[in-house]
Protein backbone atom coordinates (compact mmCIF):
# COMPACT_ATOMS: atom_id res chain seq x y z
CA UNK A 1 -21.86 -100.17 -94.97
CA UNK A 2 -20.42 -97.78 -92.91
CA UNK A 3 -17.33 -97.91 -90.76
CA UNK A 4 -18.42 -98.33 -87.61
CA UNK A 5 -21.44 -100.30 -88.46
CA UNK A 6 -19.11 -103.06 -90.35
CA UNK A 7 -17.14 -103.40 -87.11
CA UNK A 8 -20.11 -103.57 -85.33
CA UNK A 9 -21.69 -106.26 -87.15
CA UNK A 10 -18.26 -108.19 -87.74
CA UNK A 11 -17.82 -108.21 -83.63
CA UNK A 12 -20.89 -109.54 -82.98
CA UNK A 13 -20.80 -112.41 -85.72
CA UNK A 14 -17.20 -113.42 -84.03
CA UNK A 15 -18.89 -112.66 -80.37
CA UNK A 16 -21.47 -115.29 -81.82
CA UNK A 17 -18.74 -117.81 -83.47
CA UNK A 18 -17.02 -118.37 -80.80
CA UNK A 19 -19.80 -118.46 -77.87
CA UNK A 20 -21.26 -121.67 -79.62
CA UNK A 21 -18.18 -123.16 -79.91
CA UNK A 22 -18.02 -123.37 -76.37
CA UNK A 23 -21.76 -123.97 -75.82
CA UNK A 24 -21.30 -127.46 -78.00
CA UNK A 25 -17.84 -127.96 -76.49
CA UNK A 26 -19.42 -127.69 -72.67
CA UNK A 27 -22.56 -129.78 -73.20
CA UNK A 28 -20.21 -132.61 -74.93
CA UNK A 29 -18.15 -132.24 -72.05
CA UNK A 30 -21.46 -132.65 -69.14
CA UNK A 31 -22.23 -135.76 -71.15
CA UNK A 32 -19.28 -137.28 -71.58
CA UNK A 33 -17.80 -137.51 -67.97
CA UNK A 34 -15.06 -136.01 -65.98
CA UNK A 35 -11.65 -137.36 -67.92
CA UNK A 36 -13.66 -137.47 -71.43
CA UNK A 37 -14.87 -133.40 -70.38
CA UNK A 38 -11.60 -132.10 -69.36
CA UNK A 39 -9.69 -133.05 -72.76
CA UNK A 40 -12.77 -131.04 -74.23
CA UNK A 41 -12.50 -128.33 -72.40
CA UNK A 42 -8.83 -127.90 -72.93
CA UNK A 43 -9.36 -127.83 -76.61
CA UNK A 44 -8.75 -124.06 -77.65
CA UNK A 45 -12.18 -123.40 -78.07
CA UNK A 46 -12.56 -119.60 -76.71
CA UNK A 47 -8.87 -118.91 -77.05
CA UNK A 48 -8.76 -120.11 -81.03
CA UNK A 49 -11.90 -117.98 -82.40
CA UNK A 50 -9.78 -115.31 -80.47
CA UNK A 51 -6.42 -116.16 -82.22
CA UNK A 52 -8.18 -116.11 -85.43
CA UNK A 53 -9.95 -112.64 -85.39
CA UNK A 54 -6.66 -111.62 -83.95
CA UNK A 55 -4.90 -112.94 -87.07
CA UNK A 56 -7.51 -111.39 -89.34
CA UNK A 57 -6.61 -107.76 -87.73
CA UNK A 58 -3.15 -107.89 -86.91
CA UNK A 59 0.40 -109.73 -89.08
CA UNK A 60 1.59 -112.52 -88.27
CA UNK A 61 4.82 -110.88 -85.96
CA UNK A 62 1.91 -109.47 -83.75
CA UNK A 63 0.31 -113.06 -83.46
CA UNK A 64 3.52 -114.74 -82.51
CA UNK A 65 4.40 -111.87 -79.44
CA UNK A 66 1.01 -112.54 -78.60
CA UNK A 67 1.12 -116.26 -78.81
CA UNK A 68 4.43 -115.62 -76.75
CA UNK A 69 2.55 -114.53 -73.84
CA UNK A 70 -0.36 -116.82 -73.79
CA UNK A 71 2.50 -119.57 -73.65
CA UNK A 72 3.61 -118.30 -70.33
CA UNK A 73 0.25 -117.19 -68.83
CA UNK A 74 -0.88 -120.76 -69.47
CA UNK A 75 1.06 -121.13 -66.14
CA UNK A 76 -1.57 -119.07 -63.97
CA UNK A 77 -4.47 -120.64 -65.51
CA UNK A 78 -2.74 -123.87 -63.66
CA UNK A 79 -2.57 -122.39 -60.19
CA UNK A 80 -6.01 -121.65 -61.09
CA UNK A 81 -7.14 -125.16 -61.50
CA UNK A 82 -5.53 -126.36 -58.80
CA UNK A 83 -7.30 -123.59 -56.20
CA UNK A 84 -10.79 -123.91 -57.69
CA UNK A 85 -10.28 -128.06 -57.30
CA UNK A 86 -9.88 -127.77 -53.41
CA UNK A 87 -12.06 -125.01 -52.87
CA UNK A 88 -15.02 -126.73 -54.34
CA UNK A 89 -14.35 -129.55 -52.52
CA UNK A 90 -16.46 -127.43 -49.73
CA UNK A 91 -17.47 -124.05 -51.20
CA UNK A 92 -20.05 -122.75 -53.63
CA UNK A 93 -19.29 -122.06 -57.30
CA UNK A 94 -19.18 -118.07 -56.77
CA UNK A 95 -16.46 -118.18 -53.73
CA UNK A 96 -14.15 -121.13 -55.44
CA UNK A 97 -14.06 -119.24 -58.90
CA UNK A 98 -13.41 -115.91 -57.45
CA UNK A 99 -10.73 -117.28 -55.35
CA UNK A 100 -9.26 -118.35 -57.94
CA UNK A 101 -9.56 -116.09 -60.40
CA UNK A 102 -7.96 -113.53 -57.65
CA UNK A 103 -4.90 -116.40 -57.87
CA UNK A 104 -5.07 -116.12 -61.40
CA UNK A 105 -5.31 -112.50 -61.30
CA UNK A 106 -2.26 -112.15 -58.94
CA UNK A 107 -0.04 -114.70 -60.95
CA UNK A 108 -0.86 -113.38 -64.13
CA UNK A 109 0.73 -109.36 -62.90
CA UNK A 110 3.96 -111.39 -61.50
CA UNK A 111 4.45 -113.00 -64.77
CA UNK A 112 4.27 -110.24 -67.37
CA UNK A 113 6.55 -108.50 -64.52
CA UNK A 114 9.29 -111.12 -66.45
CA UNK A 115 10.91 -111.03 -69.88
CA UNK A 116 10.02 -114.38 -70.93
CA UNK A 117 11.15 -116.31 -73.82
CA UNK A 118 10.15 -119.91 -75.56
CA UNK A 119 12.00 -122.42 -73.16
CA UNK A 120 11.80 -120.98 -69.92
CA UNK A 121 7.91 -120.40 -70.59
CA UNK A 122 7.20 -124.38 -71.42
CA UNK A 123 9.46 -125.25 -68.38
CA UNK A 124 7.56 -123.16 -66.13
CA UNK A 125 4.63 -124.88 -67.85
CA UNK A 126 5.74 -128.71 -67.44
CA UNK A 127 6.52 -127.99 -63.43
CA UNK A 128 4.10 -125.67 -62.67
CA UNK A 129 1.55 -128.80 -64.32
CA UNK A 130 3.27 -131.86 -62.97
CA UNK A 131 3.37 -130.37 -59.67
CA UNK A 132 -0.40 -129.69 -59.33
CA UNK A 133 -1.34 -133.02 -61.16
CA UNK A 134 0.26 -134.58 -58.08
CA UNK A 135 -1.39 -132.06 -55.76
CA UNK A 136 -5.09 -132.65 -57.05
CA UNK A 137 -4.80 -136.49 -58.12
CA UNK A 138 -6.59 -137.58 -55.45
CA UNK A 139 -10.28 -135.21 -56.33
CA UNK A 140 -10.48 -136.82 -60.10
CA UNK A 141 -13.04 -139.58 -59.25
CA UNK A 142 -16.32 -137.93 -58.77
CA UNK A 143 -19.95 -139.63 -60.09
CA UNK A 144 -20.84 -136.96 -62.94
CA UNK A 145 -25.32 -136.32 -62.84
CA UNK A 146 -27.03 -136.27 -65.80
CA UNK A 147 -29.23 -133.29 -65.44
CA UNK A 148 -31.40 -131.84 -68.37
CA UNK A 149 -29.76 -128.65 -70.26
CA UNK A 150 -31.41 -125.15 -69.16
CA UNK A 151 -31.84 -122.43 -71.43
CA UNK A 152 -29.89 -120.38 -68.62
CA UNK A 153 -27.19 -122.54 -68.23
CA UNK A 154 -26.12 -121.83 -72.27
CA UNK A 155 -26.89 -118.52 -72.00
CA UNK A 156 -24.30 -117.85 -69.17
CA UNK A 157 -21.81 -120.11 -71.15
CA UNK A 158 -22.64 -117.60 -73.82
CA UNK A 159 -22.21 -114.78 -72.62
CA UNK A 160 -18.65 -114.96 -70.70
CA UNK A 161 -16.94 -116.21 -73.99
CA UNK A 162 -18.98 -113.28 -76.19
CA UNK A 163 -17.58 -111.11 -73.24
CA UNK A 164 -13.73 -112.14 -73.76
CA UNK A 165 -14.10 -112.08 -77.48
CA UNK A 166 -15.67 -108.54 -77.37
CA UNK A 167 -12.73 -107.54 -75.38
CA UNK A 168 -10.09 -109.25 -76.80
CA UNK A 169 -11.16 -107.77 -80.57
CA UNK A 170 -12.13 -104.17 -79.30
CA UNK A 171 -9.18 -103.70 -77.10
CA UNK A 172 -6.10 -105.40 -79.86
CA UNK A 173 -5.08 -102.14 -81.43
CA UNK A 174 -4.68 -99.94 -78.63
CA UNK A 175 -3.32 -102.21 -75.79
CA UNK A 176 -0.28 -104.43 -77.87
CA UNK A 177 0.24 -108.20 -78.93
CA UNK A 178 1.74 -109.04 -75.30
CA UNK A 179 -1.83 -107.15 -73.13
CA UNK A 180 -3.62 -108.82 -76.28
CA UNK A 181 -1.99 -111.83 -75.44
CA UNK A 182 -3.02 -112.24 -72.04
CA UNK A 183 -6.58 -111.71 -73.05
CA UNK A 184 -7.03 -114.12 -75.69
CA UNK A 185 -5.69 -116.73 -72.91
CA UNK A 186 -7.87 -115.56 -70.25
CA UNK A 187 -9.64 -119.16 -69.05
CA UNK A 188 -12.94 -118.34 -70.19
CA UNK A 189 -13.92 -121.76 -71.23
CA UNK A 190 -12.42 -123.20 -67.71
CA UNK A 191 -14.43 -120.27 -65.92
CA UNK A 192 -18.11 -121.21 -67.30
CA UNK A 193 -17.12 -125.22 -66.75
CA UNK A 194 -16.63 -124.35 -63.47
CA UNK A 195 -19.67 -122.18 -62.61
CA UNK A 196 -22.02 -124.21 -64.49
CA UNK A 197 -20.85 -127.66 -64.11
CA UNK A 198 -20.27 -126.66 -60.00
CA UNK A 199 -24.34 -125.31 -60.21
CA UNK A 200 -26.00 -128.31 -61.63
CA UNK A 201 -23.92 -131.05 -60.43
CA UNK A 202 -22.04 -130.21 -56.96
CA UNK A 203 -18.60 -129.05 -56.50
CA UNK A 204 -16.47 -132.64 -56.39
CA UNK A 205 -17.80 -133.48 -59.83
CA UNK A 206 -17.02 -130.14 -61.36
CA UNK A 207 -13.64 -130.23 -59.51
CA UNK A 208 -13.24 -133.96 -60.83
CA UNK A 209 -13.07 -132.07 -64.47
CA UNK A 210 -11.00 -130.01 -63.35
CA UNK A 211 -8.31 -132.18 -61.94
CA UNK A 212 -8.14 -134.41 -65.08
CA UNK A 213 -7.77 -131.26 -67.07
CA UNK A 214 -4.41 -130.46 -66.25
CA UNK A 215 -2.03 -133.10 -68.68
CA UNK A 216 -4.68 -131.33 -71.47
CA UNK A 217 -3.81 -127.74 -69.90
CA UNK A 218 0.19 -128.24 -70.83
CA UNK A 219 -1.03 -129.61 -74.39
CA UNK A 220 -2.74 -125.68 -74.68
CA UNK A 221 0.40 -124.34 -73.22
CA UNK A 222 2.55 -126.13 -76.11
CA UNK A 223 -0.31 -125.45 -78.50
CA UNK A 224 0.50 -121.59 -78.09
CA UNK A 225 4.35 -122.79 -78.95
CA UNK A 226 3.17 -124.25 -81.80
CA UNK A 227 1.59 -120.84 -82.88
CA UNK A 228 4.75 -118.63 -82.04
CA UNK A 229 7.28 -120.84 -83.59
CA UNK A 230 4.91 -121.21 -86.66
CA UNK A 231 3.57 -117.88 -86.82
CA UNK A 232 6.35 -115.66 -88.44
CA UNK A 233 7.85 -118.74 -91.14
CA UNK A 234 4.13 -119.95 -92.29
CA UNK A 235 2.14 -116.97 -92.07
CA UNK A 236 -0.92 -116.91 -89.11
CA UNK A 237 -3.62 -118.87 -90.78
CA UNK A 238 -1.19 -121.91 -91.54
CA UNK A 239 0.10 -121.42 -88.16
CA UNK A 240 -3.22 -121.49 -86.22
CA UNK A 241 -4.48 -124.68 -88.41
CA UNK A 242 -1.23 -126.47 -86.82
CA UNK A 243 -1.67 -125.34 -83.18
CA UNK A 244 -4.92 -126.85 -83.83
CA UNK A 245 -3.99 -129.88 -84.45
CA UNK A 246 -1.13 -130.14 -82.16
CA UNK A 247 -3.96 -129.31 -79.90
CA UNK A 248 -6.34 -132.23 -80.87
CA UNK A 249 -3.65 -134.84 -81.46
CA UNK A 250 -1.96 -134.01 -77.53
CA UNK A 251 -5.37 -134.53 -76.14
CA UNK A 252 -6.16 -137.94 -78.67
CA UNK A 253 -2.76 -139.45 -77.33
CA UNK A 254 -3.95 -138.46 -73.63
CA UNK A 255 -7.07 -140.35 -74.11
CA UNK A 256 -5.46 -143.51 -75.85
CA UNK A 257 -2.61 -143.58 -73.22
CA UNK A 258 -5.31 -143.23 -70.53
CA UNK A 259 -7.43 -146.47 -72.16
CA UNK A 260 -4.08 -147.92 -72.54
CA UNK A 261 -3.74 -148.17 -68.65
CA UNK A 262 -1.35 -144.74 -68.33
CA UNK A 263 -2.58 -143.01 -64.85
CA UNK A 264 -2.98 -140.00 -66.59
């Protein structure tokens, strides 16, 4: 096969990987309710496909800078949250996700303005999360509809994670692990949540997801840790199998701490 065809057909095989990941991962989440959804949603489900075709194109020094930077720019994806949760409290899905996004957006450019290393990007993680779980607490309890699926509704949730994995393996070898970085992290998973979940089922449910979401948000932001630290010693696919399940096991303790009576 030629060249460009292989890369062709490679893309769109990960473009397809990773788009039903999220697809199962957002349907469990409908079904399951607002706390059970939001420690699904914070899995790594559009940012790990990306990690992984990043690992299979790049060594393992270029994974870790880029695991590096999705560390810190877990910290807009907070601010995010915690706009989109009071804006839906009384706007449409379209206005509360751009406004955030253009939060995210603005956060993200002051951050990779900064030289950031391990600690001081976790810190900025643990208050930047602990601040907003305080701010939002009070928009987690929310009756979540059962509504039949639409064939629209995947397709959507399709599409933005195909979208981010297009751009995130097209876009690696000219723009650098930190650019690369940021892109893998983008909240693509939290973005279709919000603007399907806020469609079908109103804008305190979807923001009721959202609010729970954010002890699960600083288990991604450690997750990406996980995958620096390991990165370099291990090798990348070693490395991304125990961000994984730092990943899974954060957001397993969450939920038996939570049954256990722990307000979280």
């Amino acid at each position: 096969m030629p060249a460009d065809g292989y890369f062709l057909f490679t893309l769109v095989l990960k473009m397809a990987v990773a788009a039903g990941f999220v697809i199962a991962a957002t349907v469990i989440a409908e079904r399951a309710g607002a706390f059970i959804g939001s420690l699904i949603v914070t899995l790594p489900i559009s940012t790990g496909p990306a990690y992984v075709f990043i690992a299979l194109d790049h060594d393992a020094a270029f994974v870790a800078r880029a695991a590096l930077t999705s560390v810190y720019n877990n910290v807009p994806t907070a601010f995010y949250t915690a706009v989109f949760v009071v804006m839906a409290q009384r706007f449409g899905p379209w206005l509360s996700v751009a406004t955030g996004l253009l939060v995210w957006a603005i956060a993200t450019y002051l951050f990779s303005q900064m030289a950031w290393t391990l600690t001081p990007a976790i810190v900025a993680n643990v208050v930047a999360v602990t601040a907003f779980f305080v701010l939002v607490r009070a928009y987690r309890e929310a009756p979540m509809p059962r509504l039949p699926l639409r064939w629209f509704d995947l397709l959507l949730r399709a599409l933005i994670v195909s979208a981010l994995i297009a751009a995130v393996v097209t876009l690696s070898f000219t723009i650098g692990p930190e650019k690369t970085g940021l892109l893998a992290s983008f909240p693509a998973t939290f973005t279709a949540t919000m603007l399907i979940l806020h469609r079908r089922v109103g804008g305190k449910a979807t923001a009721a997801v959202m609010a729970h979401s954010l002890v699960g948000l600083l288990g991604f932001g450690l997750c990406m840790a996980v995958l620096y630290l390991a990165a370099v010693p291990v090798g990348a696919p070693l490395a991304l199998g125990l961000a994984l399940l730092f990943s899974v096991t954060w957001n397993a303790a969450t939920l038996l701490l939570r049954r256990a009576g722990v307000p979280l």
